[in-house]
C-alpha atoms as a PDB file:
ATOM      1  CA  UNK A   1       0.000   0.000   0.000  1.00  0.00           C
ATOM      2  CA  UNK A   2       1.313   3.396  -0.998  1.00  0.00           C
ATOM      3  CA  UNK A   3       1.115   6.209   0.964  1.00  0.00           C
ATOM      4  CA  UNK A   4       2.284   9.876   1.377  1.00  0.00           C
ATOM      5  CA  UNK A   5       0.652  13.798   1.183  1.00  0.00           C
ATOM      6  CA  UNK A   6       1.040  15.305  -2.311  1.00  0.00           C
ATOM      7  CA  UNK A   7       0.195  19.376  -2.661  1.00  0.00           C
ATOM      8  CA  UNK A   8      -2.727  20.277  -4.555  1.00  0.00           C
ATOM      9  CA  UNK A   9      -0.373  22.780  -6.639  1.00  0.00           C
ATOM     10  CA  UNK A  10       2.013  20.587  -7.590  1.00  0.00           C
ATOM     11  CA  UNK A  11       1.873  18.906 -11.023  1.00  0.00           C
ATOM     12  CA  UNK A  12       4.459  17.226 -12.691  1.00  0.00           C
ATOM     13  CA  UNK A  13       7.462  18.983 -10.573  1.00  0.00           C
ATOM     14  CA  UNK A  14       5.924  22.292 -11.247  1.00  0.00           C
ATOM     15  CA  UNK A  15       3.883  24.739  -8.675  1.00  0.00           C
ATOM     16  CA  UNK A  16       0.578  26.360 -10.409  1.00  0.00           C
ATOM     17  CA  UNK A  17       0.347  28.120  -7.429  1.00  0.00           C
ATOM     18  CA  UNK A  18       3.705  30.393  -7.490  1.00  0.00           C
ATOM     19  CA  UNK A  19       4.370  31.019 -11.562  1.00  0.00           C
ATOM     20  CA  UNK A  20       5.231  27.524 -12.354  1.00  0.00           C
ATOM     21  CA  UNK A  21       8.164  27.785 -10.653  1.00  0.00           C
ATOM     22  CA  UNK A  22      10.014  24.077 -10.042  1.00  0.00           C
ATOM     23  CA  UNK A  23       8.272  22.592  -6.589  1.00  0.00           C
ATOM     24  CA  UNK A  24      10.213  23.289  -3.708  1.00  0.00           C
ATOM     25  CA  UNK A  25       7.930  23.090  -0.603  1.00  0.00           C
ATOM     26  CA  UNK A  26       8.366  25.357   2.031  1.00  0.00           C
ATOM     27  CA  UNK A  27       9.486  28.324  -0.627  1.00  0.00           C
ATOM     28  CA  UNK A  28       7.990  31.795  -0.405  1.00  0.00           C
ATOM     29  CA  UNK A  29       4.343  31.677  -0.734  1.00  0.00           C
ATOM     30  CA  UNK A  30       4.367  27.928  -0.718  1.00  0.00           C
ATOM     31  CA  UNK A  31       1.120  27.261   1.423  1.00  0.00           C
ATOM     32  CA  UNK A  32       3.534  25.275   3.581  1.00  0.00           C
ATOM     33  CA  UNK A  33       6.077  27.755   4.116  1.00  0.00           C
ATOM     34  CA  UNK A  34       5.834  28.794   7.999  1.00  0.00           C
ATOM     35  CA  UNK A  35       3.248  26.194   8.773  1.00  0.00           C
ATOM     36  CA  UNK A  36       5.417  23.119   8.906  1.00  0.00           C
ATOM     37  CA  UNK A  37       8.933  22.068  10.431  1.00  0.00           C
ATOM     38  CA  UNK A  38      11.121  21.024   7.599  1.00  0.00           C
ATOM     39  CA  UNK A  39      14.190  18.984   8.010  1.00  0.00           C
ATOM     40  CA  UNK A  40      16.481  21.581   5.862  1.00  0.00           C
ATOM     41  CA  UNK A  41      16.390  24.459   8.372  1.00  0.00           C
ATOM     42  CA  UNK A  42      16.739  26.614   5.497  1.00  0.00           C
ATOM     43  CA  UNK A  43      13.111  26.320   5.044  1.00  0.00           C
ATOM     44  CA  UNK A  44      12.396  26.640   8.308  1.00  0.00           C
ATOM     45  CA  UNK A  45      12.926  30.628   8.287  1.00  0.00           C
ATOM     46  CA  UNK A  46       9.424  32.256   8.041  1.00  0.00           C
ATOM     47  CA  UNK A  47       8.548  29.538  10.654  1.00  0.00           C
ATOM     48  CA  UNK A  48      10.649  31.348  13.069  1.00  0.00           C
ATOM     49  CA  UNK A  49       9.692  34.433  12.110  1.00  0.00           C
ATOM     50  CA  UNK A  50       6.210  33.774  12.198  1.00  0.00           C
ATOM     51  CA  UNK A  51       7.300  32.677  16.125  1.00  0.00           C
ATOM     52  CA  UNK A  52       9.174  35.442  17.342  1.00  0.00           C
ATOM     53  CA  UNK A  53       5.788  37.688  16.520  1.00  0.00           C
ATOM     54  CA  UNK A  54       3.833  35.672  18.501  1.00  0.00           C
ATOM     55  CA  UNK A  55       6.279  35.484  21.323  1.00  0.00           C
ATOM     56  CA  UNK A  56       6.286  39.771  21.182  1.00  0.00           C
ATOM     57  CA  UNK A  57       2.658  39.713  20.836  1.00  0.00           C
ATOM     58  CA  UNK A  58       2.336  37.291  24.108  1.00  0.00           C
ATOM     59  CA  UNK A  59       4.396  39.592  26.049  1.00  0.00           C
ATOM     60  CA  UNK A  60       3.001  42.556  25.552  1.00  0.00           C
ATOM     61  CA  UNK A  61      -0.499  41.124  26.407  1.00  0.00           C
ATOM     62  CA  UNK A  62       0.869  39.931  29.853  1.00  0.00           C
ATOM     63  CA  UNK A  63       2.621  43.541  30.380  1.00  0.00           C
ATOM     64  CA  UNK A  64       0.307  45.629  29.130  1.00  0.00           C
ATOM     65  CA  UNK A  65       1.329  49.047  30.243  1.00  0.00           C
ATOM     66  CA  UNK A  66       5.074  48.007  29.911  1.00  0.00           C
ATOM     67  CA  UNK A  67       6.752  49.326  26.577  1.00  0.00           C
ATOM     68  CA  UNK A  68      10.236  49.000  25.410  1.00  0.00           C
END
């Protein structure tokens, strides 16, 4: 039995989504990219970015009056 998750925008190596660019998940405005952990950290950039805001915005809703 086969198995595995295949993107809707791929098609034959190519992304309909972003130009028809080559497929490279986790690239900029992949619908992965930022959503999922990939194993080449690379990828893994808007992920962390996407983080750090929510860290900032958790902290300044348990210090509300407190401003850098």
């Amino acid at each position: 039995m086969a198995g595995g998750w295949g993107c809707p925008h791929e098609a034959n190596d190519i992304c309909t989504k972003i130009n028809n660019l080559p497929c490279d998940p986790g690239m900029k405005g992949c619908v992965l990219a930022g959503r999922f952990v990939f194993a080449n950290q690379d990828k893994n950039q808007r992920l962390r970015e996407k983080q750090a805001r929510n860290e900032s915005d958790s902290e300044e809703t348990d210090n509300p009056g407190m401003h850098p």
